[in-house]
PDB file of N, CA and C in Angstrom:
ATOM      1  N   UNK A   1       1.280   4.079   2.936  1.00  0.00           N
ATOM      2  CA  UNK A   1       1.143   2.940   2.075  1.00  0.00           C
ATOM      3  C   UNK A   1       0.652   1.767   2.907  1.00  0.00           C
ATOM      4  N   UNK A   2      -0.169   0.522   2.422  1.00  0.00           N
ATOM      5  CA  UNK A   2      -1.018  -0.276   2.796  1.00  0.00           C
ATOM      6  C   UNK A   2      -0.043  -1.526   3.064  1.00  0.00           C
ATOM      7  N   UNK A   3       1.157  -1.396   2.262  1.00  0.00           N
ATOM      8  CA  UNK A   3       2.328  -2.627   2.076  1.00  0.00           C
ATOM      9  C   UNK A   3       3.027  -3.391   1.055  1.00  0.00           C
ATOM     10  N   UNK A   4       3.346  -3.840   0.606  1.00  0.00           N
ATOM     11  CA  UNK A   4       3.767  -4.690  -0.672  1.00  0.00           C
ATOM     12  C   UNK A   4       2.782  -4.686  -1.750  1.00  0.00           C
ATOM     13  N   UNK A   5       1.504  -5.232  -1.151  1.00  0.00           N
ATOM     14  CA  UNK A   5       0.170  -5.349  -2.117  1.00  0.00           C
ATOM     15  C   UNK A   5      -0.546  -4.434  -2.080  1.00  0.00           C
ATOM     16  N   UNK A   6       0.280  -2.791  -1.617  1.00  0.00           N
ATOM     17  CA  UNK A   6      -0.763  -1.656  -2.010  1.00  0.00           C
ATOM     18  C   UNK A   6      -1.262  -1.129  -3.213  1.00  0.00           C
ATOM     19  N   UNK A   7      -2.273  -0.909  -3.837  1.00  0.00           N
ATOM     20  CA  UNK A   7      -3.078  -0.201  -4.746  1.00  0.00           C
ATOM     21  C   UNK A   7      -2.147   1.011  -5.153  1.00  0.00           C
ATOM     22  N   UNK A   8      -1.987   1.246  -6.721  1.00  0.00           N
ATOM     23  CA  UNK A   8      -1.716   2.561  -6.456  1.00  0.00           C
ATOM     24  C   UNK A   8      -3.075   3.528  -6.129  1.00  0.00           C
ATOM     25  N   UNK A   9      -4.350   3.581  -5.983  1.00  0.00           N
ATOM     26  CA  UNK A   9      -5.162   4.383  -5.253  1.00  0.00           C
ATOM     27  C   UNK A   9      -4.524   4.211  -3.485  1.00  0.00           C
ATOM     28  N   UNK A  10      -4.651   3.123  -2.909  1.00  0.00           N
ATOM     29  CA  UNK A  10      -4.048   3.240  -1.618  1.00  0.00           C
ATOM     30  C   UNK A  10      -2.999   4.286  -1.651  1.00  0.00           C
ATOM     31  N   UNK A  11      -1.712   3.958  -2.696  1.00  0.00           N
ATOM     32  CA  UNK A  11      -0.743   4.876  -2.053  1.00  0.00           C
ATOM     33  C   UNK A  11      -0.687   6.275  -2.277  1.00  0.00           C
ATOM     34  N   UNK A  12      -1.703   6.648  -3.728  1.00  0.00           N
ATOM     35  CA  UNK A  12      -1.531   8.346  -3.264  1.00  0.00           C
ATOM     36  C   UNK A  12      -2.586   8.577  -2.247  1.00  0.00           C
ATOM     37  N   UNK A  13      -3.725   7.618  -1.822  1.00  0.00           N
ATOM     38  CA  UNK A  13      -4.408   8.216  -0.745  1.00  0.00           C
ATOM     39  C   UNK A  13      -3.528   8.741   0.346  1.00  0.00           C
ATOM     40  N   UNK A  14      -2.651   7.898   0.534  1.00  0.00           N
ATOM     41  CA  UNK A  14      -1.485   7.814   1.640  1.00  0.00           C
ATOM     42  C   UNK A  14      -0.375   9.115   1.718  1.00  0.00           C
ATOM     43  N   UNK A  15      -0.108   9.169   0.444  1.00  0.00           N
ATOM     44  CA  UNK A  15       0.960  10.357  -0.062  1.00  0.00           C
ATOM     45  C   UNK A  15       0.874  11.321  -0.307  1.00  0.00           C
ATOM     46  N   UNK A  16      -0.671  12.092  -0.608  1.00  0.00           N
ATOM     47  CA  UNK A  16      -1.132  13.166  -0.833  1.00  0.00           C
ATOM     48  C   UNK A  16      -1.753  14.100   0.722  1.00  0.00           C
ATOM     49  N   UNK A  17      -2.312  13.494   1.296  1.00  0.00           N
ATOM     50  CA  UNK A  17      -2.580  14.434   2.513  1.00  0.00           C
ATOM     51  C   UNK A  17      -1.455  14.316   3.546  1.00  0.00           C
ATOM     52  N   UNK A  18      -0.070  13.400   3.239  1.00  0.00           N
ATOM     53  CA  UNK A  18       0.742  13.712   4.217  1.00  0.00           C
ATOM     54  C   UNK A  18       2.068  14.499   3.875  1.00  0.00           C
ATOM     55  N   UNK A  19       1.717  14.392   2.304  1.00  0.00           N
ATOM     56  CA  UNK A  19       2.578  15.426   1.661  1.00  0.00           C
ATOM     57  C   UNK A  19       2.504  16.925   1.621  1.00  0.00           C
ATOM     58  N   UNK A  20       0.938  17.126   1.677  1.00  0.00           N
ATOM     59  CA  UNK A  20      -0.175  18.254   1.750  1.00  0.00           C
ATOM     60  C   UNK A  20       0.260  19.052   3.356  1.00  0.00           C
ATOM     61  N   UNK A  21      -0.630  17.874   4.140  1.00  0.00           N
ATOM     62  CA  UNK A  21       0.002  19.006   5.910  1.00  0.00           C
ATOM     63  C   UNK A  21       1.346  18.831   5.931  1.00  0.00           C
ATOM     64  N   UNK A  22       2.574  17.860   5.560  1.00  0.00           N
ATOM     65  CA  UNK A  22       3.589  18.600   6.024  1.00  0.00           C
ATOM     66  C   UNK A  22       4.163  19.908   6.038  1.00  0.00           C
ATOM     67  N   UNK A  23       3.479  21.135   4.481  1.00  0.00           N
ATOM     68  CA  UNK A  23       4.088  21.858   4.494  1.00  0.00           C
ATOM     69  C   UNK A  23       3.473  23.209   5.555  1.00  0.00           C
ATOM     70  N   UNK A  24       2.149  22.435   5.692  1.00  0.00           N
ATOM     71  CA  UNK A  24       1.512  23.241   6.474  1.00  0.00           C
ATOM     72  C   UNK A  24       1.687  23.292   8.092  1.00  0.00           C
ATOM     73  N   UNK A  25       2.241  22.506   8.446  1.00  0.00           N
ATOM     74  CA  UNK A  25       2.269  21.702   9.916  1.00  0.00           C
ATOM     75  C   UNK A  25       3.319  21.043  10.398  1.00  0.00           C
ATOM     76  N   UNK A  26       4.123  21.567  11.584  1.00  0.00           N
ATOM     77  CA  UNK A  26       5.378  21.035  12.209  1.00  0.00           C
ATOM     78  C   UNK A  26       5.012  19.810  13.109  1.00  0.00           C
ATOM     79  N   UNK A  27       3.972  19.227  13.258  1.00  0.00           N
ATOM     80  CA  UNK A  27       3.620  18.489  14.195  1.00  0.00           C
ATOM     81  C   UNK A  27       3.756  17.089  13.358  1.00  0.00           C
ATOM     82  N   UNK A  28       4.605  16.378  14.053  1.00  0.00           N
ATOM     83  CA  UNK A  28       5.627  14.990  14.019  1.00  0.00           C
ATOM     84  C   UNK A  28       6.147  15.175  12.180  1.00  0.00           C
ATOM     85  N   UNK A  29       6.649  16.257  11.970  1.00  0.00           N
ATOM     86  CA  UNK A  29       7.278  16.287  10.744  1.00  0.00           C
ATOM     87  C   UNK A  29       8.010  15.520  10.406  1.00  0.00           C
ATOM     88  N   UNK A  30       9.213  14.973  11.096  1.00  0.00           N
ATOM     89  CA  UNK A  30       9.895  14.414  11.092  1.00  0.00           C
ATOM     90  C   UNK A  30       9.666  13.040  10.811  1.00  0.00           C
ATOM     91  N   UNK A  31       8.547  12.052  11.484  1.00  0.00           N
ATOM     92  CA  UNK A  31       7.751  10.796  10.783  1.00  0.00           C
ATOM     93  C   UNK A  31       6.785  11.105   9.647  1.00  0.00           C
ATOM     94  N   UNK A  32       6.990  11.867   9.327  1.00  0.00           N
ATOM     95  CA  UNK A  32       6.040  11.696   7.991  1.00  0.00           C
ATOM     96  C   UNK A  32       6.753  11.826   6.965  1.00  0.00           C
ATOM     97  N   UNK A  33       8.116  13.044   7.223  1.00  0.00           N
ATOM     98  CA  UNK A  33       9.259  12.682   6.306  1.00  0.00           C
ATOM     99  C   UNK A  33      10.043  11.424   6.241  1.00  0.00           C
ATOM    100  N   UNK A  34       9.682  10.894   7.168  1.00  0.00           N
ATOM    101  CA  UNK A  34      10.319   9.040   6.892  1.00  0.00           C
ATOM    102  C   UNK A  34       9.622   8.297   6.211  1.00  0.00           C
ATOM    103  N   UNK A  35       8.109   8.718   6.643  1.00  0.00           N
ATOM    104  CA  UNK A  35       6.888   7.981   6.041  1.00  0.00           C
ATOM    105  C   UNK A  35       6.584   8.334   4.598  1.00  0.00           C
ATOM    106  N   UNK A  36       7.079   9.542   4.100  1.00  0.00           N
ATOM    107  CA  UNK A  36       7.232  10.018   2.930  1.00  0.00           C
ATOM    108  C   UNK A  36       8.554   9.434   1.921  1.00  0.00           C
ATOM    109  N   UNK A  37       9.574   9.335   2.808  1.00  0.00           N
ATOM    110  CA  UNK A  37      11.016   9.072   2.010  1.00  0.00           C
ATOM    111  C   UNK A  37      10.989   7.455   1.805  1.00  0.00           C
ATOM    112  N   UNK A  38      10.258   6.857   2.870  1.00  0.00           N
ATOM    113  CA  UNK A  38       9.935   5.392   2.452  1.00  0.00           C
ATOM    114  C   UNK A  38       9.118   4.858   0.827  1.00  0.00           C
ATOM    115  N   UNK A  39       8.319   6.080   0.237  1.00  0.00           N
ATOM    116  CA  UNK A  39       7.208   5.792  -0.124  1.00  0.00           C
ATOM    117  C   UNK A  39       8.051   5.965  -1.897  1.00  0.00           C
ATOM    118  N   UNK A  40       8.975   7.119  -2.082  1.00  0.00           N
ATOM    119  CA  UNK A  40       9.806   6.511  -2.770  1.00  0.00           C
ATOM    120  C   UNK A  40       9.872   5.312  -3.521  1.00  0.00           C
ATOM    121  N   UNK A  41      10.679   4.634  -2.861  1.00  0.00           N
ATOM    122  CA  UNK A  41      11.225   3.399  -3.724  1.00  0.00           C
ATOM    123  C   UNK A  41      10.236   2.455  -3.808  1.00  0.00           C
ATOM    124  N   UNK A  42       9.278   2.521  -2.749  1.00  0.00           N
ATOM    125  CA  UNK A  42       7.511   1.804  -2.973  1.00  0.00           C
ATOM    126  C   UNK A  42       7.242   2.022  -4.243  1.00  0.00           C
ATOM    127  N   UNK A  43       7.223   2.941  -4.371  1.00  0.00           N
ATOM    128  CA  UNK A  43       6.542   3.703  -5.596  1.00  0.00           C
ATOM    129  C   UNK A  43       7.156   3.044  -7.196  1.00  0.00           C
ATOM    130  N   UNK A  44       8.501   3.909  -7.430  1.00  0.00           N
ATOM    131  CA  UNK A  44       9.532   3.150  -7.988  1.00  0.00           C
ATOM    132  C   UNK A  44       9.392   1.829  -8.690  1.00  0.00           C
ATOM    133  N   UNK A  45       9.233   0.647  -7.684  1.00  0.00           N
ATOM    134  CA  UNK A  45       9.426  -0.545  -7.399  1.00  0.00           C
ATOM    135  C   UNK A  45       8.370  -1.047  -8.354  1.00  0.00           C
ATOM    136  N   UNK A  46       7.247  -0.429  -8.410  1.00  0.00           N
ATOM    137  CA  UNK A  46       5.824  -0.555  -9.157  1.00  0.00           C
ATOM    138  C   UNK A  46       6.130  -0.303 -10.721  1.00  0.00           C
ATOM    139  N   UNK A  47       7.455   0.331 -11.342  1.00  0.00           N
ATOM    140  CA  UNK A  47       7.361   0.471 -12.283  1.00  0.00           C
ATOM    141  C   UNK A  47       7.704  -0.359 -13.224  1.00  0.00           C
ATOM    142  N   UNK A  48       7.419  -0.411 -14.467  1.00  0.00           N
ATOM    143  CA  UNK A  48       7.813  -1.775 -15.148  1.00  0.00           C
ATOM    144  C   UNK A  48       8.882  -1.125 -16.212  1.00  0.00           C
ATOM    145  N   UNK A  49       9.501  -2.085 -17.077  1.00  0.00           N
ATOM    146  CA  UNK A  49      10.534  -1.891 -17.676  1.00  0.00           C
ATOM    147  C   UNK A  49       9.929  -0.681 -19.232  1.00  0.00           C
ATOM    148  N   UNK A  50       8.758  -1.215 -19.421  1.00  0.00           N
ATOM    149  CA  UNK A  50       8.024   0.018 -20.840  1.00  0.00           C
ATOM    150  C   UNK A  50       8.159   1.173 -20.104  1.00  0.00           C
ATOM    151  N   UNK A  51       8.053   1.848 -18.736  1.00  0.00           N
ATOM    152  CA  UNK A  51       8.092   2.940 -18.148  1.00  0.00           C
ATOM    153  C   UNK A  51       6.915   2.904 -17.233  1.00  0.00           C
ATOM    154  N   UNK A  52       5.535   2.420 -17.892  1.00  0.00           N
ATOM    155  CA  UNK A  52       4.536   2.265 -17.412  1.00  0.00           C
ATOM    156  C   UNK A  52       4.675   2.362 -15.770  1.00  0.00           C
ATOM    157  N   UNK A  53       3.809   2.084 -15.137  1.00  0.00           N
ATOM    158  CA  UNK A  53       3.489   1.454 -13.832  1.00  0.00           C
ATOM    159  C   UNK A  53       2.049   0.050 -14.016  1.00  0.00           C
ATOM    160  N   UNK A  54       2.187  -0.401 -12.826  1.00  0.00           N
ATOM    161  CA  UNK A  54       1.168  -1.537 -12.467  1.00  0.00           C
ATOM    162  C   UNK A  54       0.407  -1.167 -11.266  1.00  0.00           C
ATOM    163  N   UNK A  55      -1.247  -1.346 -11.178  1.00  0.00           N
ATOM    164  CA  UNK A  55      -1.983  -1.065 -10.160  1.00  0.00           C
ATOM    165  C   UNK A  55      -1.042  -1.867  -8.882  1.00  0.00           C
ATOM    166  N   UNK A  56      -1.454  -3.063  -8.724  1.00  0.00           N
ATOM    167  CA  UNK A  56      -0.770  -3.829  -7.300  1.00  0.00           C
ATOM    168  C   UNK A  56       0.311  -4.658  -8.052  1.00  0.00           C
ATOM    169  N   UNK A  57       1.863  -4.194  -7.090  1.00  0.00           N
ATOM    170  CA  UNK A  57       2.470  -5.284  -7.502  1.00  0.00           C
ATOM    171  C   UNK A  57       2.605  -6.771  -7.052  1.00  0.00           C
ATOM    172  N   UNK A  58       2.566  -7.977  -8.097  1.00  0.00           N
ATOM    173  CA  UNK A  58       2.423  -9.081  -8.317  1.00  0.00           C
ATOM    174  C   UNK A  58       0.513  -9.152  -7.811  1.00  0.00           C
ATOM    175  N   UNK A  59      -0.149  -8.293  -7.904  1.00  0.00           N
ATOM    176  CA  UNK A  59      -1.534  -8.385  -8.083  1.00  0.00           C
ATOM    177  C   UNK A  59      -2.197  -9.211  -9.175  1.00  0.00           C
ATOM    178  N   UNK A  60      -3.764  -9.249  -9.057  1.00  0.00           N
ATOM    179  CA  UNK A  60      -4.384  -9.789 -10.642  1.00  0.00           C
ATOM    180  C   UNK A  60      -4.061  -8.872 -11.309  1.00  0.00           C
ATOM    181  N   UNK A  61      -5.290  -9.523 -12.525  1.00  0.00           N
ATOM    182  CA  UNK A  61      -5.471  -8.040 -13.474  1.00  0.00           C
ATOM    183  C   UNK A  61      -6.146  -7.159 -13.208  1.00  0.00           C
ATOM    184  N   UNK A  62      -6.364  -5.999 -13.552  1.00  0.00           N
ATOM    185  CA  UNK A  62      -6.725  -4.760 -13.110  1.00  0.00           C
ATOM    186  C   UNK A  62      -8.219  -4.136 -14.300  1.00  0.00           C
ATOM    187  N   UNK A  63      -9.119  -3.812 -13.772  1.00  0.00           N
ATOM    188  CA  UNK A  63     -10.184  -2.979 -14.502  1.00  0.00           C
ATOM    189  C   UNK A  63     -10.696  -2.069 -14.019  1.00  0.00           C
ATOM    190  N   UNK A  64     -10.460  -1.096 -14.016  1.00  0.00           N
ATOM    191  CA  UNK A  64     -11.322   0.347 -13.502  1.00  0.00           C
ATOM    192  C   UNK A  64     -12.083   1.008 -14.356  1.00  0.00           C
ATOM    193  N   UNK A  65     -13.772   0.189 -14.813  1.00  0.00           N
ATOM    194  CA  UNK A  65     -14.714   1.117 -15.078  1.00  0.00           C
ATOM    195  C   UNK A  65     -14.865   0.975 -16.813  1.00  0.00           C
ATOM    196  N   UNK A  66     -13.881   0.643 -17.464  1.00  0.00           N
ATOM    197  CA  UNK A  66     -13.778   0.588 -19.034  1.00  0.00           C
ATOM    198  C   UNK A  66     -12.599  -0.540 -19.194  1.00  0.00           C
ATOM    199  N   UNK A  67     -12.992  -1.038 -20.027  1.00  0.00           N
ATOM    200  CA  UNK A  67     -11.732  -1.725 -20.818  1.00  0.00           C
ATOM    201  C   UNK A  67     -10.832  -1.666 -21.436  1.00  0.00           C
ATOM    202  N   UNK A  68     -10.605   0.061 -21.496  1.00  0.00           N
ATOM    203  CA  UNK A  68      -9.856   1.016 -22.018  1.00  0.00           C
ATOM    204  C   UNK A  68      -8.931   1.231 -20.748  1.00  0.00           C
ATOM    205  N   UNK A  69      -9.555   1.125 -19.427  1.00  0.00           N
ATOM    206  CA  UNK A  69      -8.476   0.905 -18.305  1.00  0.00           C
ATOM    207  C   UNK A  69      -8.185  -0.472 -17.715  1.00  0.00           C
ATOM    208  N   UNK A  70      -7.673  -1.224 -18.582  1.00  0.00           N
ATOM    209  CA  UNK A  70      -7.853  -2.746 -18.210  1.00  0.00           C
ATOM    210  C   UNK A  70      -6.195  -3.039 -18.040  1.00  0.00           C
ATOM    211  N   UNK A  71      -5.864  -4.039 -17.910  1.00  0.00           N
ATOM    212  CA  UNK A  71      -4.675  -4.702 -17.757  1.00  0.00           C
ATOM    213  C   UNK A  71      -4.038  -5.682 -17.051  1.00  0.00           C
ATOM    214  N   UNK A  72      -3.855  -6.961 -17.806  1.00  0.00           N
ATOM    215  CA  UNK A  72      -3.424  -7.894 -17.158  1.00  0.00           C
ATOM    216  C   UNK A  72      -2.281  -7.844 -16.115  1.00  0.00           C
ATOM    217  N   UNK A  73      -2.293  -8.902 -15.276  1.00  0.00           N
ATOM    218  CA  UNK A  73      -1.526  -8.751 -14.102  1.00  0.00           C
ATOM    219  C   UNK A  73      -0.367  -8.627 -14.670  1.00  0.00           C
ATOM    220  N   UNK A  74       0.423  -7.743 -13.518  1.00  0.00           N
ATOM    221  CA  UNK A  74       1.741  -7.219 -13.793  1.00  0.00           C
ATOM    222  C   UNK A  74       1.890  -6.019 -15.253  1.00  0.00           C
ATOM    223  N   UNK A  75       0.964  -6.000 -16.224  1.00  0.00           N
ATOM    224  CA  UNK A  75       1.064  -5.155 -17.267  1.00  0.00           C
ATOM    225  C   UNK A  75       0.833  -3.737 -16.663  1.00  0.00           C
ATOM    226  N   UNK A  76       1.533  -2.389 -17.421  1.00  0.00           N
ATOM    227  CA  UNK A  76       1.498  -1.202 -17.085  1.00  0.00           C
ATOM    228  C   UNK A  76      -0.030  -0.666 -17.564  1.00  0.00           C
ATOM    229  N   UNK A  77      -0.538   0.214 -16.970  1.00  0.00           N
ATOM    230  CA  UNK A  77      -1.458   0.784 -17.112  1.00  0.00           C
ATOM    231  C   UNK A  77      -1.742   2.075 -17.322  1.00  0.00           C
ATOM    232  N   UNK A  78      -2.738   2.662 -17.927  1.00  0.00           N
ATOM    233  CA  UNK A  78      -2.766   4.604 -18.317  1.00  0.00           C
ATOM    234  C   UNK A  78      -3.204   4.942 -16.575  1.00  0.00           C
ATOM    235  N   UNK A  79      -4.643   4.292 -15.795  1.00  0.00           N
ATOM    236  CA  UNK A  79      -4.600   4.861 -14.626  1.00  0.00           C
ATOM    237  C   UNK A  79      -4.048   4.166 -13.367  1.00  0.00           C
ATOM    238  N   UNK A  80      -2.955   3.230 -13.026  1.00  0.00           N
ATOM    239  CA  UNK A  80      -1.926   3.182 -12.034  1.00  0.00           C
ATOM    240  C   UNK A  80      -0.810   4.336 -12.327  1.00  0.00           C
ATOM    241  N   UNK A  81      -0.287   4.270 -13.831  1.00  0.00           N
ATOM    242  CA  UNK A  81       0.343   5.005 -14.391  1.00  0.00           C
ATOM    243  C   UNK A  81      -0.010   6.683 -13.818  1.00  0.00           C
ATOM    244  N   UNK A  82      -0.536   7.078 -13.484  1.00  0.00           N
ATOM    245  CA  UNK A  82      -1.286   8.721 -13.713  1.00  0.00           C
ATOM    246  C   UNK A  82      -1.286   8.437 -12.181  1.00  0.00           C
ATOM    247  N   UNK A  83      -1.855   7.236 -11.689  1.00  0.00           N
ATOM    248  CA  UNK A  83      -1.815   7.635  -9.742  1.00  0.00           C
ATOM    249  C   UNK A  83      -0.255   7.621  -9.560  1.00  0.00           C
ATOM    250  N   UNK A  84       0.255   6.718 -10.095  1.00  0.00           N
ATOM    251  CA  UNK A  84       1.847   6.829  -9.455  1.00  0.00           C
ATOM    252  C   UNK A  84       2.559   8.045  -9.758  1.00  0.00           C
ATOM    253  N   UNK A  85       2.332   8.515 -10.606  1.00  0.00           N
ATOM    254  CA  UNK A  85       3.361   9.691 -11.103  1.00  0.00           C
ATOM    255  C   UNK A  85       2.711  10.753 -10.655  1.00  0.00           C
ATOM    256  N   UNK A  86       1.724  11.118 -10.220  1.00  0.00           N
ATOM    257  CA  UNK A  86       1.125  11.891  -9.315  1.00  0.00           C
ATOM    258  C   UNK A  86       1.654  11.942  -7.820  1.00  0.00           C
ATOM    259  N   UNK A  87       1.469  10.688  -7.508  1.00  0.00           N
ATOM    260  CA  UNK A  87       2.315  10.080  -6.520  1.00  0.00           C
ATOM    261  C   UNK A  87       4.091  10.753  -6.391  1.00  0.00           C
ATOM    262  N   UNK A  88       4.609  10.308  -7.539  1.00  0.00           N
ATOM    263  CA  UNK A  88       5.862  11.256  -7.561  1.00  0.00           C
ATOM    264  C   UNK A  88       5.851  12.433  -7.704  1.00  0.00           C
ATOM    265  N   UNK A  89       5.211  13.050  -7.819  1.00  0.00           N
ATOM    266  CA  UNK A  89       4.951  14.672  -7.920  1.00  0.00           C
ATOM    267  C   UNK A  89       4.813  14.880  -6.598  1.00  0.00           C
ATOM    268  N   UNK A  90       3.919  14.379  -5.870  1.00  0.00           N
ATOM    269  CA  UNK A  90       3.862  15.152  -4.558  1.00  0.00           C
ATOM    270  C   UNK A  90       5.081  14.880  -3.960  1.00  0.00           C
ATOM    271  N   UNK A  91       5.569  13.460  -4.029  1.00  0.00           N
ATOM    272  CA  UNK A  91       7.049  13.187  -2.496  1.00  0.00           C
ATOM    273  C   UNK A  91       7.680  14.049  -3.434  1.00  0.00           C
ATOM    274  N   UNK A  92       7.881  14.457  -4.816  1.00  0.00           N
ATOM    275  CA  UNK A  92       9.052  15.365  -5.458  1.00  0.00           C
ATOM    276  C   UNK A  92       9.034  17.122  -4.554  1.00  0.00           C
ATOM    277  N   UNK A  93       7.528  17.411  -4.593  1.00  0.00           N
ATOM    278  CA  UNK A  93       7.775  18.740  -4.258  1.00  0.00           C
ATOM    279  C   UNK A  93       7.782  18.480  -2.792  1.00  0.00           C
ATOM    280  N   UNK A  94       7.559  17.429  -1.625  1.00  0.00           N
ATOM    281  CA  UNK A  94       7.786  17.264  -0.445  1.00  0.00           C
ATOM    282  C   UNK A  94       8.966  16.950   0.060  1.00  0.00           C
ATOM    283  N   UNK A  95       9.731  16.734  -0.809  1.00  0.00           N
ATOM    284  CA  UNK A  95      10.877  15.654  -0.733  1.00  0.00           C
ATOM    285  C   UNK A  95      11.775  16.321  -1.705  1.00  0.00           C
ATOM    286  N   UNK A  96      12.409  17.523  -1.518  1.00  0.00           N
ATOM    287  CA  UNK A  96      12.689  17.897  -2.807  1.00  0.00           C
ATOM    288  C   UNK A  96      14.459  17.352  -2.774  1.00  0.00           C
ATOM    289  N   UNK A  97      14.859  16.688  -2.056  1.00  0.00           N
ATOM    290  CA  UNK A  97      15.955  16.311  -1.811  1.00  0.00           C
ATOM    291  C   UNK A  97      16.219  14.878  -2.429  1.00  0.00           C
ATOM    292  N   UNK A  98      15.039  14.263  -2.553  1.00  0.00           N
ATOM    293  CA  UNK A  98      14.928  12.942  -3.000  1.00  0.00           C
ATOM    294  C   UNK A  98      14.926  12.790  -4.465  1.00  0.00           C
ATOM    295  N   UNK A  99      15.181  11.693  -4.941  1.00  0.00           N
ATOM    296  CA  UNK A  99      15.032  11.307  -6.303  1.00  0.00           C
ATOM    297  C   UNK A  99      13.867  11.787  -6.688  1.00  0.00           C
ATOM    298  N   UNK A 100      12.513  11.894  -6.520  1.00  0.00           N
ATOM    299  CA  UNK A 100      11.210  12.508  -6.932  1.00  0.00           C
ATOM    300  C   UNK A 100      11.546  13.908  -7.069  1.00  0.00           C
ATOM    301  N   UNK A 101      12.287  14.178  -6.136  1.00  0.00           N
ATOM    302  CA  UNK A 101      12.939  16.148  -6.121  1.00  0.00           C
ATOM    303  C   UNK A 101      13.690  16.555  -7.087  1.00  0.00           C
ATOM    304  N   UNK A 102      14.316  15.626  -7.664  1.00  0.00           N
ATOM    305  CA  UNK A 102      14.964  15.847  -8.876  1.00  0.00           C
ATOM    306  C   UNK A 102      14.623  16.628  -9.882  1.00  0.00           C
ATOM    307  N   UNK A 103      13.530  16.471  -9.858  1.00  0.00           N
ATOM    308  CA  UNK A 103      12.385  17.343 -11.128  1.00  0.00           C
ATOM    309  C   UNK A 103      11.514  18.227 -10.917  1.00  0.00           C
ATOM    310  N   UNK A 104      11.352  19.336 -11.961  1.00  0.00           N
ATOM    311  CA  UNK A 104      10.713  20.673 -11.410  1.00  0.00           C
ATOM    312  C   UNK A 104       8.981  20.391 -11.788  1.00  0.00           C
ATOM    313  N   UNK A 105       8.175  19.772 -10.898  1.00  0.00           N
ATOM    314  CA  UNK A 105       6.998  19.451 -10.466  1.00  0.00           C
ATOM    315  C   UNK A 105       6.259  20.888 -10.936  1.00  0.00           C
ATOM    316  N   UNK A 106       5.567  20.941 -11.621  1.00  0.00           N
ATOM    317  CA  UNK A 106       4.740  22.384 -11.555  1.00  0.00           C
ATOM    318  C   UNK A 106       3.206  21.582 -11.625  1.00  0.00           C
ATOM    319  N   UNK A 107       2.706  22.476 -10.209  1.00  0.00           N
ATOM    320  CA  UNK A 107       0.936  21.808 -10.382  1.00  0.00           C
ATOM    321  C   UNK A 107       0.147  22.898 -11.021  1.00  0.00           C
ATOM    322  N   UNK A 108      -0.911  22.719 -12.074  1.00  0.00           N
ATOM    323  CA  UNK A 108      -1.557  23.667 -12.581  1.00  0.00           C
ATOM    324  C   UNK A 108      -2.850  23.271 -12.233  1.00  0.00           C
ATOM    325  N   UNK A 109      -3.721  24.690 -12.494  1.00  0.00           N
ATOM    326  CA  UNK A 109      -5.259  24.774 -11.396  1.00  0.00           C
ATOM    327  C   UNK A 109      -5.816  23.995 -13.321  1.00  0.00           C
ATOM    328  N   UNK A 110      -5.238  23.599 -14.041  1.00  0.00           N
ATOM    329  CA  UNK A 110      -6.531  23.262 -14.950  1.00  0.00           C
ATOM    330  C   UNK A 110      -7.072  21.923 -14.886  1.00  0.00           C
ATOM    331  N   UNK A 111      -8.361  21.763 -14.808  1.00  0.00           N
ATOM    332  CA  UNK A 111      -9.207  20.662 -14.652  1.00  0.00           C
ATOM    333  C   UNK A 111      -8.252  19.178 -15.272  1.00  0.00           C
ATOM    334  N   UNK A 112      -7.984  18.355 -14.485  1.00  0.00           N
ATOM    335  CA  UNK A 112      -7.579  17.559 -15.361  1.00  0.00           C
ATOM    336  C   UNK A 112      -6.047  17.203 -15.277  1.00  0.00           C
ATOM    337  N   UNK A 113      -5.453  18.293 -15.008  1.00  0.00           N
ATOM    338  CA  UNK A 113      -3.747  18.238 -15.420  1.00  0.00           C
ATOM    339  C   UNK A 113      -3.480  18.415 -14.252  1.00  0.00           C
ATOM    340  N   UNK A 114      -3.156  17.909 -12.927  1.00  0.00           N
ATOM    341  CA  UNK A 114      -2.186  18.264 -11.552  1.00  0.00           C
ATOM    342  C   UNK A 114      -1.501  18.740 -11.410  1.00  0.00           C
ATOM    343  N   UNK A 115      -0.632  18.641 -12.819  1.00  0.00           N
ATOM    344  CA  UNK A 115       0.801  18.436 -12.808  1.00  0.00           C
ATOM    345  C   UNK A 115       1.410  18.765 -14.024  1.00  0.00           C
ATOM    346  N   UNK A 116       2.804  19.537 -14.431  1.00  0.00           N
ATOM    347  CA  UNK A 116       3.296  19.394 -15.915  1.00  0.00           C
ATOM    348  C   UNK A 116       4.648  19.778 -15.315  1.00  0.00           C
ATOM    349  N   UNK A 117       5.780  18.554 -16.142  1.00  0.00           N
ATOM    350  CA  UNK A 117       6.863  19.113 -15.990  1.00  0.00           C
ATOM    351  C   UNK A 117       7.653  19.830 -17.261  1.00  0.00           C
ATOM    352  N   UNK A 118       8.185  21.092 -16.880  1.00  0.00           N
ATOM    353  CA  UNK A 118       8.415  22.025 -17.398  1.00  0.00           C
ATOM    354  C   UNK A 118       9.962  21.698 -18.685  1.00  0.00           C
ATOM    355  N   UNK A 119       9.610  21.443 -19.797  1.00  0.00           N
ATOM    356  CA  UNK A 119      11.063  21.125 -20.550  1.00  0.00           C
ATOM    357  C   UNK A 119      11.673  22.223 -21.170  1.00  0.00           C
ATOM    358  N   UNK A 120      13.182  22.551 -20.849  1.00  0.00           N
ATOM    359  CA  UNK A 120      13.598  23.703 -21.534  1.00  0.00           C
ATOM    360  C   UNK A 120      14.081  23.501 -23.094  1.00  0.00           C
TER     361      UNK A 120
END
């Protein structure tokens, strides 16, 4: 993560390839599981009370590409929303000990969907 005023693009850039080689790779495991367990409540912290998430917190407003992905500062958004919880999907299946671990993460190969959690 970039810091307080990270992007959610910054932070799954951040959370996805170190979530990715940990399972592949013992080399400094141990800081990346800190660097991972930190990223947590980062994450979290971004969410707003509708459930939503916000691109940067206490950022402007946000537009990515359509006005259909728009949103005034601090308002939740469909794509911060979709990076963050992506975001929790990976520290969940990296971290399965953590609050993100809580939940049974299933990633599927279909175009589009990363991710579905499974309801009984």
């Amino acid at each position: 993560m970039h810091g307080p005023g990270s992007s959610a693009c910054e932070d799954i850039d951040s959370i996805d390839p170190l979530a990715r080689m940990m399972s592949l790779f013992s080399y400094r495991k141990n800081e990346i599981q800190n660097a991972l367990r930190s990223a947590v409540p980062h994450v979290l912290d971004r969410q707003n009370d509708d459930g939503g998430f916000v691109w940067i917190k206490g950022g402007d407003k946000f537009e990515y590409g359509h006005p259909l992905l728009a949103s005034g500062k601090g308002v939740s958004a469909m794509f911060p929303t979709w990076f963050r919880t992506l975001s929790l999907a990976y520290l969940g299946k990296a971290l399965p000990d953590s609050v993100a671990g809580q939940f049974d993460w299933n990633f599927c190969s279909t175009p589009g969907y990363q991710f579905a959690i499974q309801s009984n």
